[in-house]
Protein backbone atom coordinates (compact mmCIF):
# COMPACT_ATOMS: atom_id res chain seq x y z
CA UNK A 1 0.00 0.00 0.00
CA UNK A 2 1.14 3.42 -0.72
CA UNK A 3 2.29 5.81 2.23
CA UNK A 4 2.62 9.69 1.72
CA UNK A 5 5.49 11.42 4.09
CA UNK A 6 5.86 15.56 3.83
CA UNK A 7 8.83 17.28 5.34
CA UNK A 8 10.82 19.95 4.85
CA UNK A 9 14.82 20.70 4.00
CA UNK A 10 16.70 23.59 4.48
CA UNK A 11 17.82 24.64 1.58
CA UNK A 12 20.41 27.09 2.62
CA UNK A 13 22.54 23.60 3.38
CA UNK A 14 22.41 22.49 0.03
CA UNK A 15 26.06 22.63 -1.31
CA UNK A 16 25.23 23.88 -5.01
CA UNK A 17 28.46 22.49 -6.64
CA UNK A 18 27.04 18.93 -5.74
CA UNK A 19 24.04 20.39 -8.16
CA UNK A 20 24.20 18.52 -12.01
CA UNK A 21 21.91 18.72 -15.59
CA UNK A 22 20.55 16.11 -16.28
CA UNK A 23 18.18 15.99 -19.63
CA UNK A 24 15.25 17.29 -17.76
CA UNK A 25 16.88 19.79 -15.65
CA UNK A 26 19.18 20.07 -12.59
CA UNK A 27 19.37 17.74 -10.01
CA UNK A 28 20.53 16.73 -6.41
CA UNK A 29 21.00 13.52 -5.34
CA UNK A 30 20.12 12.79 -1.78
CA UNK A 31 19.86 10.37 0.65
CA UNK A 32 16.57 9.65 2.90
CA UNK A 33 16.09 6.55 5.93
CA UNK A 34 13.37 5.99 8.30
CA UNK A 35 14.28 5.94 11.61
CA UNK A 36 13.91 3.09 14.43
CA UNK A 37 11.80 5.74 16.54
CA UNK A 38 9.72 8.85 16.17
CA UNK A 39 11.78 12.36 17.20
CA UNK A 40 10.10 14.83 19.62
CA UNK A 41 8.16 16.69 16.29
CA UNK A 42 6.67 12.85 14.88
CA UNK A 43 9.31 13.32 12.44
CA UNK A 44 9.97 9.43 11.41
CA UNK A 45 12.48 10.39 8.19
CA UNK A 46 15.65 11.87 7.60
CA UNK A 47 17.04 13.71 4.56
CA UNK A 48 20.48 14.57 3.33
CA UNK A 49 22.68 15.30 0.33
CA UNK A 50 24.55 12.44 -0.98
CA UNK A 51 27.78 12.85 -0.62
CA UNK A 52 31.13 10.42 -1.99
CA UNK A 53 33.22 8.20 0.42
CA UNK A 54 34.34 10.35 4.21
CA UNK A 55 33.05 13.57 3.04
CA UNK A 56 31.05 15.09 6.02
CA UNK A 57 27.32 14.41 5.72
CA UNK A 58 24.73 17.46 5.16
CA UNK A 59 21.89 17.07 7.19
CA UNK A 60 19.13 19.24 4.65
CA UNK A 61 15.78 17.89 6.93
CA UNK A 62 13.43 15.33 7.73
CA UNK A 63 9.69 13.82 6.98
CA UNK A 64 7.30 12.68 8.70
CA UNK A 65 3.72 10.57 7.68
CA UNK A 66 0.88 12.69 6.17
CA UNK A 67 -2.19 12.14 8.27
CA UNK A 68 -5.59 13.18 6.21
């Protein structure tokens, strides 16, 4: 069954050289997990920009389940 999550990033985090065209515009490649337990908001997802090998992770946001 389908399941709809909203959330929000910050997008002041987003580090624009990671940014690349792609036929149908630019994109961003990112990286999203559900988490073992709820945070203090209900948020139950996590979002951040992909990055390659020990680069430092950016944190961009998190989801949580659409209810109605």
């Amino acid at each position: 069954m389908a399941q709809l999550f909203y959330g929000k990033i910050n997008v002041d985090k987003i580090i624009r050289e990671k940014l690349y065209e792609g036929k149908k515009g630019r994109w961003m490649d990112v990286t999203i997990w559900l988490n073992d337990e709820p945070d203090e908001y209900g948020n139950i997802m996590s979002i951040q920009q992909s990055t390659i090998g020990g680069a430092r992770k950016i944190y961009l946001g998190n989801a949580k389940r659409h209810e109605g």
